[in-house]
Protein backbone atom coordinates (compact mmCIF):
# COMPACT_ATOMS: atom_id res chain seq x y z
CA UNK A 1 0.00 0.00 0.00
CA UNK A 2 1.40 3.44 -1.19
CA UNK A 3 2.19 6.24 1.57
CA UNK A 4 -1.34 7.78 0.56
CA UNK A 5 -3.33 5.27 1.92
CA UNK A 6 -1.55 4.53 4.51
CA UNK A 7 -2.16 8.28 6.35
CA UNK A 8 -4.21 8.04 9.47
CA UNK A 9 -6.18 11.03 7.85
CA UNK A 10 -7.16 9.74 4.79
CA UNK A 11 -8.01 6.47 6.12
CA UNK A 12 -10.71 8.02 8.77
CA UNK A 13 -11.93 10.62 5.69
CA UNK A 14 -12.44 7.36 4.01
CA UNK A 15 -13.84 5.91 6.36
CA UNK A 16 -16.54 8.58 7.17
CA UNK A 17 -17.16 9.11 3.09
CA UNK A 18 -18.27 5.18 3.07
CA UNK A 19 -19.91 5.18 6.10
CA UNK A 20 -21.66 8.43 5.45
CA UNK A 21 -22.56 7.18 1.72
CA UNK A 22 -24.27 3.90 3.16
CA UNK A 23 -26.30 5.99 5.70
CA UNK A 24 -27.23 8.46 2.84
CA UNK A 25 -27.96 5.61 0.32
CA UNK A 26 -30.44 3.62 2.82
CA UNK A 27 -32.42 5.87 3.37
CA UNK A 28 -32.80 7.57 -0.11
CA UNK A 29 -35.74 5.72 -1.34
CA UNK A 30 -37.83 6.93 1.38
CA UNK A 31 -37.37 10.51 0.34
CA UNK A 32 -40.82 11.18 -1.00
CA UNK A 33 -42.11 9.59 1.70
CA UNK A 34 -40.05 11.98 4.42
CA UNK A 35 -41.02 14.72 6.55
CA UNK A 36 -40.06 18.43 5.64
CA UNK A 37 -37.62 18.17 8.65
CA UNK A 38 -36.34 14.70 7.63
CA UNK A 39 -35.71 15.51 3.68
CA UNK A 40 -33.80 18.72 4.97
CA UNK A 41 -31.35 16.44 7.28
CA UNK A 42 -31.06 14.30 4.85
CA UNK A 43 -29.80 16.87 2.20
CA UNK A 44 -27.73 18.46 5.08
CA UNK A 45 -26.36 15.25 4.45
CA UNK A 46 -25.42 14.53 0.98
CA UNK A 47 -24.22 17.83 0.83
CA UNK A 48 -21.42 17.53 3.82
CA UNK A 49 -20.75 14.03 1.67
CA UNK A 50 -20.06 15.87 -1.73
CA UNK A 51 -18.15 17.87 0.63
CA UNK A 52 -15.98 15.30 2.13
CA UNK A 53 -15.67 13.82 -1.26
CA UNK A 54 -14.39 16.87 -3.11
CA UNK A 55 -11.91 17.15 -0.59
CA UNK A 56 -10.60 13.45 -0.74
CA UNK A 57 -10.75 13.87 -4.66
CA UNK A 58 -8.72 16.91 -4.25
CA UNK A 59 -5.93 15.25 -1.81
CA UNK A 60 -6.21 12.59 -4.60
CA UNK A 61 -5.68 14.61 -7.62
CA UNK A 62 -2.70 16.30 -5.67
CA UNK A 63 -0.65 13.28 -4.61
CA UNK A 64 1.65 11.09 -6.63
CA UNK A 65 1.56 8.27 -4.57
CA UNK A 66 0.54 5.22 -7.23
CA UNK A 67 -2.37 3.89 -5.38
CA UNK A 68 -3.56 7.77 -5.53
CA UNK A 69 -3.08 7.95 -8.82
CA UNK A 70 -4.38 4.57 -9.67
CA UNK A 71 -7.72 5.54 -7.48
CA UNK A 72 -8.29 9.43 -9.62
CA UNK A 73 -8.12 7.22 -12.63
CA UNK A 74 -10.54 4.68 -11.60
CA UNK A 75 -12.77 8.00 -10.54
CA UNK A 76 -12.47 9.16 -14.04
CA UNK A 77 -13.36 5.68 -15.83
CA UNK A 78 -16.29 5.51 -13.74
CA UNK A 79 -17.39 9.32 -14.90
CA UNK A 80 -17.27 8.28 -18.16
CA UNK A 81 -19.37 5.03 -17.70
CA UNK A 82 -21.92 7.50 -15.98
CA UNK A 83 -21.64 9.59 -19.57
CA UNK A 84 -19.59 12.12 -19.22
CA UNK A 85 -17.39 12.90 -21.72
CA UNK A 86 -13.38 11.79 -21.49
CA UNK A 87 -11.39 14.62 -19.87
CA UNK A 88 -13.56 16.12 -17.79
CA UNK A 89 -12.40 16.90 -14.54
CA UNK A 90 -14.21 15.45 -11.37
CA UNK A 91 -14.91 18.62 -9.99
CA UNK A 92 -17.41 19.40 -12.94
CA UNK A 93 -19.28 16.76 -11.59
CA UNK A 94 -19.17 18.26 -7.68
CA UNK A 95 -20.44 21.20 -9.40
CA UNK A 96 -23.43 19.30 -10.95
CA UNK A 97 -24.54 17.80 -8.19
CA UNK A 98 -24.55 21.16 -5.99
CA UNK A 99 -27.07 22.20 -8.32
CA UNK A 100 -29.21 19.10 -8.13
CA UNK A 101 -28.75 19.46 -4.35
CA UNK A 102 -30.00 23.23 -4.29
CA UNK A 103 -32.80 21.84 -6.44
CA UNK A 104 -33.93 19.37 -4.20
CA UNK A 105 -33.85 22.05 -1.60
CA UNK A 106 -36.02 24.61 -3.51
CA UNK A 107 -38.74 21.59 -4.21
CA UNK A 108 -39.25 20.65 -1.05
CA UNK A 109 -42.03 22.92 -0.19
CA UNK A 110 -43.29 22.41 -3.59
């Protein structure tokens, strides 16, 4: 395992994006069925997580460690199998789903 990985840091930030993502994910069908309260926690939620995740992609995208490198590449293979285009930078996707976030928010009262 390359130095990255090995940093008590990352490891917890890791550890909080996947544990985070599993909370966020079991409870996301139930979203049309939540309270006002509830669907405003949970987006609270998802966006701290595209938070947390920016920043790991970030420490990613800045280290040369192999495993780091290995893991922004596997990131970008999986963008394009979600259809975006080759070349386009993570963060265009952060940026995406900010703006489906604040959507969600402006449609709750809706």
């Amino acid at each position: 395992m390359g130095s990255f990985f090995k940093s008590d840091i990352v490891r917890e930030e890791l550890e909080q994006i996947n544990s985070m993502q599993e909370e966020i994910y079991s409870h996301a069908m139930r979203f049309p069925t939540m309270s006002r309260q509830e669907k405003l926690e949970h987006i609270e939620q998802l966006t701290e997580l595209l938070l947390k995740q920016k920043i790991m992609y970030t420490r990613v995208s800045l280290s040369d460690d192999p495993e780091a490198v290995e893991m922004k590449e596997n990131l970008n293979r999986s963008m394009q199998m979600m259809g975006f285009p080759p070349h386009v930078d993570l963060n265009h996707f952060f940026d995406s789903m900010n703006k489906t976030i604040d959507a969600l928010k402006e449609h709750i009262d809706k």
